[in-house]
Protein backbone atom coordinates (compact mmCIF):
# COMPACT_ATOMS: atom_id res chain seq x y z
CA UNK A 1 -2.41 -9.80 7.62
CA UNK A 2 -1.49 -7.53 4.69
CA UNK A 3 0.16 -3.92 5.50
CA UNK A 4 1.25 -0.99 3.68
CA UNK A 5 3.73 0.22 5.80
CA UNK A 6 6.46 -0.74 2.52
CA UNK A 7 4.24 1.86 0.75
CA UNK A 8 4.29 4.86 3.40
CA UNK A 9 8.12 4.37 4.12
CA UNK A 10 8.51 4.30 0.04
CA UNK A 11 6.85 7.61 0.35
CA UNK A 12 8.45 8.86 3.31
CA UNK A 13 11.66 8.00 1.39
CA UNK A 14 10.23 9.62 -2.17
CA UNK A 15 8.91 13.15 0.27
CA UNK A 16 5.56 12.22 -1.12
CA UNK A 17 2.82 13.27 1.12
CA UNK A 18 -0.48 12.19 2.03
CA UNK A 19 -2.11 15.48 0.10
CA UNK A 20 0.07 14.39 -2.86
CA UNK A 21 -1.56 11.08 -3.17
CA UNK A 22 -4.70 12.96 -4.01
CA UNK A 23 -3.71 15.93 -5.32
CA UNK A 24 -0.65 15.43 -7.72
CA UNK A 25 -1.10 11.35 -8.13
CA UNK A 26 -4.90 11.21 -8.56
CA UNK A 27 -5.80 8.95 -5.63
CA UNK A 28 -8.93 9.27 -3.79
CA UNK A 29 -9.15 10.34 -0.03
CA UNK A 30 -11.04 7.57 0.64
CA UNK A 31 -7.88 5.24 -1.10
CA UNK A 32 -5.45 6.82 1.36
CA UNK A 33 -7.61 6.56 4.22
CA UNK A 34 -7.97 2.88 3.60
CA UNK A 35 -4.42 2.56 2.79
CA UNK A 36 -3.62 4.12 6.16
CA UNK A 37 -5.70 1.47 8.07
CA UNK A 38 -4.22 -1.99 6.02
CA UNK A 39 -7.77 -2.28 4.16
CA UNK A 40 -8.17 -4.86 1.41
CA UNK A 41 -7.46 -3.70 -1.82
CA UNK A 42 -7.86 -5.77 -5.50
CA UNK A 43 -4.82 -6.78 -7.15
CA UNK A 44 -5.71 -3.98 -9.91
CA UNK A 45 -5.26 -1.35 -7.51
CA UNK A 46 -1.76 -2.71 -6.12
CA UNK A 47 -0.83 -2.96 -9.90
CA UNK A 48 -1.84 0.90 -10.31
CA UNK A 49 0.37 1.48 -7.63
CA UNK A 50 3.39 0.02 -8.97
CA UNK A 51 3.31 1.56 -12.35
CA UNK A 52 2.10 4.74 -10.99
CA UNK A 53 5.41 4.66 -8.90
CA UNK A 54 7.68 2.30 -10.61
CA UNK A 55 8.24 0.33 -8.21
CA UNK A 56 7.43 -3.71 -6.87
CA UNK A 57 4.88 -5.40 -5.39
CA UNK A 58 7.18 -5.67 -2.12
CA UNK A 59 7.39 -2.08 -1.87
CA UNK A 60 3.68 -1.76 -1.56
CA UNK A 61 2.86 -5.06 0.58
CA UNK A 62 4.13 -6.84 3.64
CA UNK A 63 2.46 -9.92 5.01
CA UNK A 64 2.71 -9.86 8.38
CA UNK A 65 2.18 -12.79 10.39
CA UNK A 66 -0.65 -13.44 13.14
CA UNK A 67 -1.00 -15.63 15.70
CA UNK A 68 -3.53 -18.51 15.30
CA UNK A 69 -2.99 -19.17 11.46
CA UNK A 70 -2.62 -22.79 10.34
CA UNK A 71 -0.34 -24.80 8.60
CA UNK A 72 -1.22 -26.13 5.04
CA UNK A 73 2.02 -27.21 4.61
């Protein structure tokens, strides 16, 4: 499972809020919203993210392991 939690915490850290996103870093609602609940985004939109706030991939996305997954090892 992916998660964003590296991206809030990099805000947290940065004292950029939610209402920023929108308002200041032209985000839609709808793009924090889904942020907030670990949606799916395109690799395009993970990109923005980095430039928009210089930053890596790894401070945007964590994968998280679940149980049940198999091995293609």
């Amino acid at each position: 499972m992916i998660s964003y939690e590296p991206f809030w915490e990099m805000m947290k850290e940065k004292g950029i809020s939610g209402y920023a996103l929108v308002n200041t870093y032209g985000l839609c609602k709808s793009e924090v919203r889904r942020l907030k609940q670990d949606h799916n985004f395109n690799i395009f939109f993970i990109d923005h993210l980095c430039t928009l706030f210089d930053c890596d991939i790894q401070d945007i996305v964590a994968h998280v392991r679940t149980g049940g997954g198999q091995n293609h090892g």
